[in-house]
N, C-alpha and C. Protein backbone atom coordinates (compact mmCIF):
# COMPACT_ATOMS: atom_id res chain seq x y z
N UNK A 1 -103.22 -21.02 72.95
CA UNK A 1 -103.69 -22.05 73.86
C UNK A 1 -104.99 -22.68 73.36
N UNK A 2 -105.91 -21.73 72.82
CA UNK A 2 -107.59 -22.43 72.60
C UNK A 2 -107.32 -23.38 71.41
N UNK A 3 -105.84 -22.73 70.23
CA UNK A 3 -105.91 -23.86 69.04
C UNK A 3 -105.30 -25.01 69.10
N UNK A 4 -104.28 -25.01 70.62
CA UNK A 4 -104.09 -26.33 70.57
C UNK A 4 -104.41 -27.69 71.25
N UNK A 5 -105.99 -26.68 72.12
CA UNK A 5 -107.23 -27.52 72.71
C UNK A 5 -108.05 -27.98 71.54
N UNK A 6 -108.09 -27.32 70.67
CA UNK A 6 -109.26 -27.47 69.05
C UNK A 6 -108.64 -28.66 68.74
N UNK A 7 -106.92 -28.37 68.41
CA UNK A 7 -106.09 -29.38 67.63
C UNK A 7 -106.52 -30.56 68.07
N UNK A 8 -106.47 -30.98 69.71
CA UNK A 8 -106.80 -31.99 69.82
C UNK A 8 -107.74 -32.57 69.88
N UNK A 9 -109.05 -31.67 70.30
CA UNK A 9 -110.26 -32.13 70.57
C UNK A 9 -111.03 -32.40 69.03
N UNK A 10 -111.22 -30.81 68.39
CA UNK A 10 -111.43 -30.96 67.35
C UNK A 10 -110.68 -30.22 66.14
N UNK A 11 -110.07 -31.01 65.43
CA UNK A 11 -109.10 -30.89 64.71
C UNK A 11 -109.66 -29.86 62.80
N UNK A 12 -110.75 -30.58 63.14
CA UNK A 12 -110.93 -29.42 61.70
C UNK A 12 -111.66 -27.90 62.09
N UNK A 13 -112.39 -27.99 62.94
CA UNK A 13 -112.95 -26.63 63.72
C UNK A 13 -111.79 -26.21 63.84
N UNK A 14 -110.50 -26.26 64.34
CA UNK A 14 -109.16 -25.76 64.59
C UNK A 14 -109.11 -25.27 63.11
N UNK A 15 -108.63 -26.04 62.00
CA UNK A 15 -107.93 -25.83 61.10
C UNK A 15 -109.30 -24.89 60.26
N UNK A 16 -110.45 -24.91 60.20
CA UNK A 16 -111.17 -24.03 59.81
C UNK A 16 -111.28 -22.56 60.23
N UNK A 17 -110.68 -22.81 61.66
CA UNK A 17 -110.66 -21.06 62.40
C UNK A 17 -109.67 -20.17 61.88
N UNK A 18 -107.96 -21.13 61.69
CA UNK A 18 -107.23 -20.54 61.04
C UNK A 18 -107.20 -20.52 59.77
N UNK A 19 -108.21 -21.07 58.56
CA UNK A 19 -107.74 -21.21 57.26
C UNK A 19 -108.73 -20.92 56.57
N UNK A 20 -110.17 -20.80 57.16
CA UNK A 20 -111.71 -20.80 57.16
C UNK A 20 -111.88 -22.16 55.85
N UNK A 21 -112.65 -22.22 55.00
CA UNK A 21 -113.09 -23.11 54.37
C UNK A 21 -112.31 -23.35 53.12
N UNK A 22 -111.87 -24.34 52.80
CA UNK A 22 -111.09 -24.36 51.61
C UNK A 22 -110.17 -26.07 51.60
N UNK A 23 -109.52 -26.24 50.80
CA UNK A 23 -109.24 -27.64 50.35
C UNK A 23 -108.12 -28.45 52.07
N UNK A 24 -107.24 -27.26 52.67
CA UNK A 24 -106.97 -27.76 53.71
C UNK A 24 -108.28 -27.86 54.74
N UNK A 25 -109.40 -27.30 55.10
CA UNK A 25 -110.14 -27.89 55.99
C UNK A 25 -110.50 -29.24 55.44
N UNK A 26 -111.14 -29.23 54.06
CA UNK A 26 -111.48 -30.46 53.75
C UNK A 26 -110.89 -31.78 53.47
N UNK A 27 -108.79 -31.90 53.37
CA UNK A 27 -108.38 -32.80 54.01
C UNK A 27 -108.33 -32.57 55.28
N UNK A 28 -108.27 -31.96 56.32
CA UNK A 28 -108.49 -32.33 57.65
C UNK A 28 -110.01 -32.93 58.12
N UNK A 29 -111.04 -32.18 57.30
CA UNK A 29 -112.19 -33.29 58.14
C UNK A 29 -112.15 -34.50 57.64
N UNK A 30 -111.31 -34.87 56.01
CA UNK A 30 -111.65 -36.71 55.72
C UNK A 30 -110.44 -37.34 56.51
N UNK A 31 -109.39 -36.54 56.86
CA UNK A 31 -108.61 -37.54 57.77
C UNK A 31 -109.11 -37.73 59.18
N UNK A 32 -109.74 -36.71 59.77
CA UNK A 32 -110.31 -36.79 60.76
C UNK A 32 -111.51 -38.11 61.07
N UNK A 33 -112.06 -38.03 59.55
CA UNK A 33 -113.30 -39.13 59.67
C UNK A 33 -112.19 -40.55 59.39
N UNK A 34 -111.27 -40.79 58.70
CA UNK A 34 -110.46 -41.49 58.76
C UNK A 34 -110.16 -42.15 60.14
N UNK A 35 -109.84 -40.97 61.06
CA UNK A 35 -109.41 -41.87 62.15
C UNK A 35 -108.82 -40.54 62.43
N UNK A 36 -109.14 -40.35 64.08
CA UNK A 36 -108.46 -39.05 64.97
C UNK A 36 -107.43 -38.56 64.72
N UNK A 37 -106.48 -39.31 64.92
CA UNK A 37 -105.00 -39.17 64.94
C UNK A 37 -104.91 -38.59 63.84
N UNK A 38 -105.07 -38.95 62.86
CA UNK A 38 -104.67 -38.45 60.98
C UNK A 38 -105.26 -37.04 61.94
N UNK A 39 -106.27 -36.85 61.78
CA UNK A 39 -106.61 -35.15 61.96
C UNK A 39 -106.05 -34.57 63.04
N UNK A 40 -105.73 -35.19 63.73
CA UNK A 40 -104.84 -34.37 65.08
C UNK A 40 -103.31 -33.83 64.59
N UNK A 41 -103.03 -34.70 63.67
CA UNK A 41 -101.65 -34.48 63.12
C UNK A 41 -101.18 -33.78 62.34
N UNK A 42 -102.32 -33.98 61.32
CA UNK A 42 -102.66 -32.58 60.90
C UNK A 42 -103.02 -31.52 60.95
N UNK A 43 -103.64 -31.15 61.75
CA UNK A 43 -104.06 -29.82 62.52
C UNK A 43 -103.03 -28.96 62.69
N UNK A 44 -102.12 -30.15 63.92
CA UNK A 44 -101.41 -29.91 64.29
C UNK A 44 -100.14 -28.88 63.26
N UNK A 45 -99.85 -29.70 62.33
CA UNK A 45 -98.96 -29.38 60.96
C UNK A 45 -99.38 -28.26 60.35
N UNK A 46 -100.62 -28.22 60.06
CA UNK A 46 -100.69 -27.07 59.24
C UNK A 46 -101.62 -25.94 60.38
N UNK A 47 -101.66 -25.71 61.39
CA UNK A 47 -101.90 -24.79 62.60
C UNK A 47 -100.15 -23.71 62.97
N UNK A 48 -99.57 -25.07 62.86
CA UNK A 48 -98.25 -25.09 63.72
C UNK A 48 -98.42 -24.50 65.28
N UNK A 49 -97.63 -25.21 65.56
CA UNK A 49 -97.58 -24.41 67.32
C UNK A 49 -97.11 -23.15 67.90
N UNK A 50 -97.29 -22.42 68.01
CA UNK A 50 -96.25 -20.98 68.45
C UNK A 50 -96.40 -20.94 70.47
């Protein structure tokens, strides 16, 4: 439930909790600075939902 409040709110804090620091956080924060959606979608994708 909390990662798929992160996913949306904040999308690389999400993907950093599950992956900690490494080349997927850092495309999720430039899509994020890109524009929300890109990072929401991604989060989303590489989080996956359970």
């Amino acid at each position: 439930m909390l990662t798929i409040i992160l996913n949306i709110l904040l999308p690389p804090l999400a993907v950093f909790m599950k992956h900690g620091l490494g080349v997927t956080f850092l495309i999720s924060l430039l899509l994020t600075a890109l524009g929300w959606i890109p990072g929401v979608i991604h989060a989303f994708i590489v989080n996956g939902t359970r």
